[in-house]
N, C-alpha and C. Protein backbone atom coordinates (compact mmCIF):
# COMPACT_ATOMS: atom_id res chain seq x y z
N UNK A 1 113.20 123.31 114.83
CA UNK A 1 112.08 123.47 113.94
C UNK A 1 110.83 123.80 114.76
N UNK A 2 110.33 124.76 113.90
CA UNK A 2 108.95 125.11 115.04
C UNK A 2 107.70 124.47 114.29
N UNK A 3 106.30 124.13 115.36
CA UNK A 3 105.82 123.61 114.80
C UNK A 3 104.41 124.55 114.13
N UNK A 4 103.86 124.86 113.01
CA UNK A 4 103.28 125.57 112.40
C UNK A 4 101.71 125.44 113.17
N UNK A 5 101.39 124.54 113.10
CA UNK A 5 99.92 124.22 113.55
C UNK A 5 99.96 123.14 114.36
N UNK A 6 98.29 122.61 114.94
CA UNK A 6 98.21 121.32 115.78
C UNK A 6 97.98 120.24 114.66
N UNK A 7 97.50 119.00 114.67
CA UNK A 7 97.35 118.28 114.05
C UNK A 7 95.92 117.89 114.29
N UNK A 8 95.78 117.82 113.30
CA UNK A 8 93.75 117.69 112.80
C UNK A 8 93.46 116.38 113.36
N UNK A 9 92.18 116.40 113.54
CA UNK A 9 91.93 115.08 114.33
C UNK A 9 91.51 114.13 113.31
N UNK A 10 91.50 113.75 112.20
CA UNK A 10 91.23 112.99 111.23
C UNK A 10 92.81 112.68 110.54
N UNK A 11 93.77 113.32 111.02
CA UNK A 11 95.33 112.90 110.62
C UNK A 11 96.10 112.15 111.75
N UNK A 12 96.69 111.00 111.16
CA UNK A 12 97.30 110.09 111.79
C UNK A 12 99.10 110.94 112.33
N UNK A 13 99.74 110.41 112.86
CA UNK A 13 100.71 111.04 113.39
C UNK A 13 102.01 111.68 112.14
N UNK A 14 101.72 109.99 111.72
CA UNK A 14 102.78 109.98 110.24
C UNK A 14 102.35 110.94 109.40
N UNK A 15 101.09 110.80 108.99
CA UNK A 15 100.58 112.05 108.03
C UNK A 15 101.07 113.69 108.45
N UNK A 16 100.67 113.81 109.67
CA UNK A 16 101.48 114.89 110.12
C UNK A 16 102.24 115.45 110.54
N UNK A 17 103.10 114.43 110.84
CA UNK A 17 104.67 114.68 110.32
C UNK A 17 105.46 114.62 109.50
N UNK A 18 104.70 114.05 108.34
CA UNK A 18 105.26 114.22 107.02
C UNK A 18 104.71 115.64 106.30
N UNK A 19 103.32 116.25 106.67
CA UNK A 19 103.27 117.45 106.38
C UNK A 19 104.02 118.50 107.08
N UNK A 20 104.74 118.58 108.21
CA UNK A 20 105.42 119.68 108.77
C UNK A 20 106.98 119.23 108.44
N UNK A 21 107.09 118.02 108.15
CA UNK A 21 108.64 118.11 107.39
C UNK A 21 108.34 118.55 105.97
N UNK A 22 107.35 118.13 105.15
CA UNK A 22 107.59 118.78 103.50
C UNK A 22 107.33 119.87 103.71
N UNK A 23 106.52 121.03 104.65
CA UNK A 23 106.43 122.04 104.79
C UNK A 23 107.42 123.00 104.77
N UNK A 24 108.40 122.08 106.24
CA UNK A 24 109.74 122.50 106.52
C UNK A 24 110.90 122.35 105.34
N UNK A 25 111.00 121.63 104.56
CA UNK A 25 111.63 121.75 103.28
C UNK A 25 111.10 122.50 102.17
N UNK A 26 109.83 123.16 101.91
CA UNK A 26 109.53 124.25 101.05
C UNK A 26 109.18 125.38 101.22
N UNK A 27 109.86 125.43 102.71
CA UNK A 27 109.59 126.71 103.74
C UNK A 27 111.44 127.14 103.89
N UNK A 28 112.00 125.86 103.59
CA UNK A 28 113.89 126.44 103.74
C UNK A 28 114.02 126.43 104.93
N UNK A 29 113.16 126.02 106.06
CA UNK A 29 113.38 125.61 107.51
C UNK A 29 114.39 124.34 107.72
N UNK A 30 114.39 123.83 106.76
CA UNK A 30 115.56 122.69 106.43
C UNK A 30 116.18 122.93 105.27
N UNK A 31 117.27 123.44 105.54
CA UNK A 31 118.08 123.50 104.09
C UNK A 31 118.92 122.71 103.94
N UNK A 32 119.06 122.94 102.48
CA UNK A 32 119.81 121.49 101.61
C UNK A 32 120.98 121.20 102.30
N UNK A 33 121.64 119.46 102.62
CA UNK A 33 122.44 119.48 103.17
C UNK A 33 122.70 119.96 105.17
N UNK A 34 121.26 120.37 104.83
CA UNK A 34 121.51 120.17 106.74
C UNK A 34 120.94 119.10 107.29
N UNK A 35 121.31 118.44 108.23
CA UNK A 35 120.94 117.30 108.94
C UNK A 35 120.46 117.75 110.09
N UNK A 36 119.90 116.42 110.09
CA UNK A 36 118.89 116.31 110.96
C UNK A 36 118.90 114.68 111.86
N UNK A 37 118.41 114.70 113.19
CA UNK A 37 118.03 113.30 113.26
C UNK A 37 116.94 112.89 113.97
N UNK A 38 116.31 111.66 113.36
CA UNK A 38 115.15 110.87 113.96
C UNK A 38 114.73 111.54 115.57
N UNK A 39 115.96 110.82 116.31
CA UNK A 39 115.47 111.50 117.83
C UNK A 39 115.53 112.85 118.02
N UNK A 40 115.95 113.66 117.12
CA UNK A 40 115.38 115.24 117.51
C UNK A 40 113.87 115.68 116.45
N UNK A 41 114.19 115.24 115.78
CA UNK A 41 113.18 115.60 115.07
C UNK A 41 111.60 115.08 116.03
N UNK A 42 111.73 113.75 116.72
CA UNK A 42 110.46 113.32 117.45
C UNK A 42 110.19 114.43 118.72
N UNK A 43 111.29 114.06 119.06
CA UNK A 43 111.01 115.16 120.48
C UNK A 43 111.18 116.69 120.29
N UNK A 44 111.07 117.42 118.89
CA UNK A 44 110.90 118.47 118.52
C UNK A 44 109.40 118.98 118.34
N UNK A 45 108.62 117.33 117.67
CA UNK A 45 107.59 117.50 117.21
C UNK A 45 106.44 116.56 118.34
N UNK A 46 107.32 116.08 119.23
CA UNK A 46 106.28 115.46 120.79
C UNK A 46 105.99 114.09 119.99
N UNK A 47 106.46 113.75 119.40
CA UNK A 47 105.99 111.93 118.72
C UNK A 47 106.78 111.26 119.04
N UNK A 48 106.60 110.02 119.15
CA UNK A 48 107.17 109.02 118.86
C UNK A 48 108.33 109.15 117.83
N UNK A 49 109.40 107.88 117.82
CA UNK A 49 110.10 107.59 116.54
C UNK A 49 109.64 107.19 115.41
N UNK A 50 108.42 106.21 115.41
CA UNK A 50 107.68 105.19 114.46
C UNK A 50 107.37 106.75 113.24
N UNK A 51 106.37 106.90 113.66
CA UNK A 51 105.56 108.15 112.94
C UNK A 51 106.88 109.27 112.01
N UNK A 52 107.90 109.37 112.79
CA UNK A 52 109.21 110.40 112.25
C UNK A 52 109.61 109.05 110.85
N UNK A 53 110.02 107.99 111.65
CA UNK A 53 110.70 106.92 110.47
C UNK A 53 110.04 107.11 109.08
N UNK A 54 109.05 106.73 109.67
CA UNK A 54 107.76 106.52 108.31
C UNK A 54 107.48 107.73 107.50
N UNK A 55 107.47 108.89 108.24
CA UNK A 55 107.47 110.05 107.35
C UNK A 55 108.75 110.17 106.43
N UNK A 56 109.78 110.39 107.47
CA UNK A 56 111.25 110.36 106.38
C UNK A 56 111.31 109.36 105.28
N UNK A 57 110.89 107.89 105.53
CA UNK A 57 111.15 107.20 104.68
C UNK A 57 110.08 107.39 103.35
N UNK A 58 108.95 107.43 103.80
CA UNK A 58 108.04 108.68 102.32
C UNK A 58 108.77 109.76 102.32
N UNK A 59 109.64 110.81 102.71
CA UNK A 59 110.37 111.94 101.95
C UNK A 59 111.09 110.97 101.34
N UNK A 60 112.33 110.51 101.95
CA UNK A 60 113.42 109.99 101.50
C UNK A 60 112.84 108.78 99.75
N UNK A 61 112.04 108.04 99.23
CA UNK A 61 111.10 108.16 98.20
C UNK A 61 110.82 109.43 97.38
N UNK A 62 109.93 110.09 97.77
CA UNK A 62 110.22 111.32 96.68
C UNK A 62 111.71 111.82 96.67
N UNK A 63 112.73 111.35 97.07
CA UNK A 63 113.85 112.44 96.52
C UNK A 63 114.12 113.20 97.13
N UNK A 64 113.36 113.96 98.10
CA UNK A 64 113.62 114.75 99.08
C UNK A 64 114.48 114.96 100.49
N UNK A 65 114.55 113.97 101.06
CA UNK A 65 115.98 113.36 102.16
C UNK A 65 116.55 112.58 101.67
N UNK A 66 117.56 112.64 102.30
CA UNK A 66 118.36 111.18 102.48
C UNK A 66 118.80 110.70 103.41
N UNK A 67 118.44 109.70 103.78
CA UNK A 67 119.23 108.81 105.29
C UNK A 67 119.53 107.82 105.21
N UNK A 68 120.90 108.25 106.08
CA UNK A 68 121.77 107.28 106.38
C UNK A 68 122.00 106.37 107.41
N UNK A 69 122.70 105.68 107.57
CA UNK A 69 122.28 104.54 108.57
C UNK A 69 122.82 104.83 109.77
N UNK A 70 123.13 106.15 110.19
CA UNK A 70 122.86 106.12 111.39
C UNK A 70 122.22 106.92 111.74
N UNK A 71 121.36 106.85 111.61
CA UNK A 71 119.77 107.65 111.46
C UNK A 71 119.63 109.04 111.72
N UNK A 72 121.09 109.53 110.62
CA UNK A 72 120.57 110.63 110.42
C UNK A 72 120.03 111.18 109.36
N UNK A 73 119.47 112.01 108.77
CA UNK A 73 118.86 112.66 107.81
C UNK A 73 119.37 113.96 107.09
N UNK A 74 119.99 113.96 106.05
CA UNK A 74 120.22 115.23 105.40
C UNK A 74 119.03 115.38 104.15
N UNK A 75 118.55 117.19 104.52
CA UNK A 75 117.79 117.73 103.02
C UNK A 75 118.68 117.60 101.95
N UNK A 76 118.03 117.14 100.81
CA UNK A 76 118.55 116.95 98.96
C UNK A 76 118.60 118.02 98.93
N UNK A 77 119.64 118.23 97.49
CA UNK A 77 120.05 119.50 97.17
C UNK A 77 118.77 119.66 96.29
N UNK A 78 118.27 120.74 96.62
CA UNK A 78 116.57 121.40 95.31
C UNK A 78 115.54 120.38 95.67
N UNK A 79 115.60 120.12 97.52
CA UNK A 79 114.46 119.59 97.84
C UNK A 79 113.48 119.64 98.24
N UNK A 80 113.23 121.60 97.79
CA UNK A 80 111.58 121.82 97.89
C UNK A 80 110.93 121.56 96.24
N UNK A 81 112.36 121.64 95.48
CA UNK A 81 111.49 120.91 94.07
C UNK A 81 111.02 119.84 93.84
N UNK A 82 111.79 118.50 94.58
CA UNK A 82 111.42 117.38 94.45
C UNK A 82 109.81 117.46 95.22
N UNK A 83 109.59 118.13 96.30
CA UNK A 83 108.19 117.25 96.73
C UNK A 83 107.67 118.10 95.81
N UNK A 84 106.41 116.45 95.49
CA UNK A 84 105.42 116.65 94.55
C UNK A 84 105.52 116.86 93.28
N UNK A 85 106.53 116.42 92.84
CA UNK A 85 107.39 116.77 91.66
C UNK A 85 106.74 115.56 90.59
């Protein structure tokens, strides 16, 4: 996953990694059913794990991921509809 922009200095880590993953799911940079995991996704995006958890677990809430317990992450099927839905 590439990363679109830097992160604003008034956005916390989580915030902006939860905007370049919902991005990445209504961009089809993650498509339905592809996985993903925690430790690539951090060191894709230069963060920490904390900040990745916390974002997924607000996607995974709207409907939009799902993860499983071994921390990986698959996109929902029609999960650029769910965010913000």
């Amino acid at each position: 996953m590439k990363l679109k922009r830097g992160r604003r200095s008034h956005e916390t880590q989580r915030e902006w990694v939860y905007d370049q993953l919902k991005h990445a799911l209504m961009s089809g940079a993650l498509e339905p059913g592809q996985k993903v995991t925690l430790a690539r996704i951090a060191s894709d995006f230069g963060v920490s794990m904390m900040p990745v958890r916390e974002a997924l677990r607000r996607l995974a809430a709207e409907r939009a991921l799902t993860m499983r317990p071994n921390r990986s992450v698959t996109a929902s099927e029609r999960a650029a509809f769910r965010v913000f839905a």
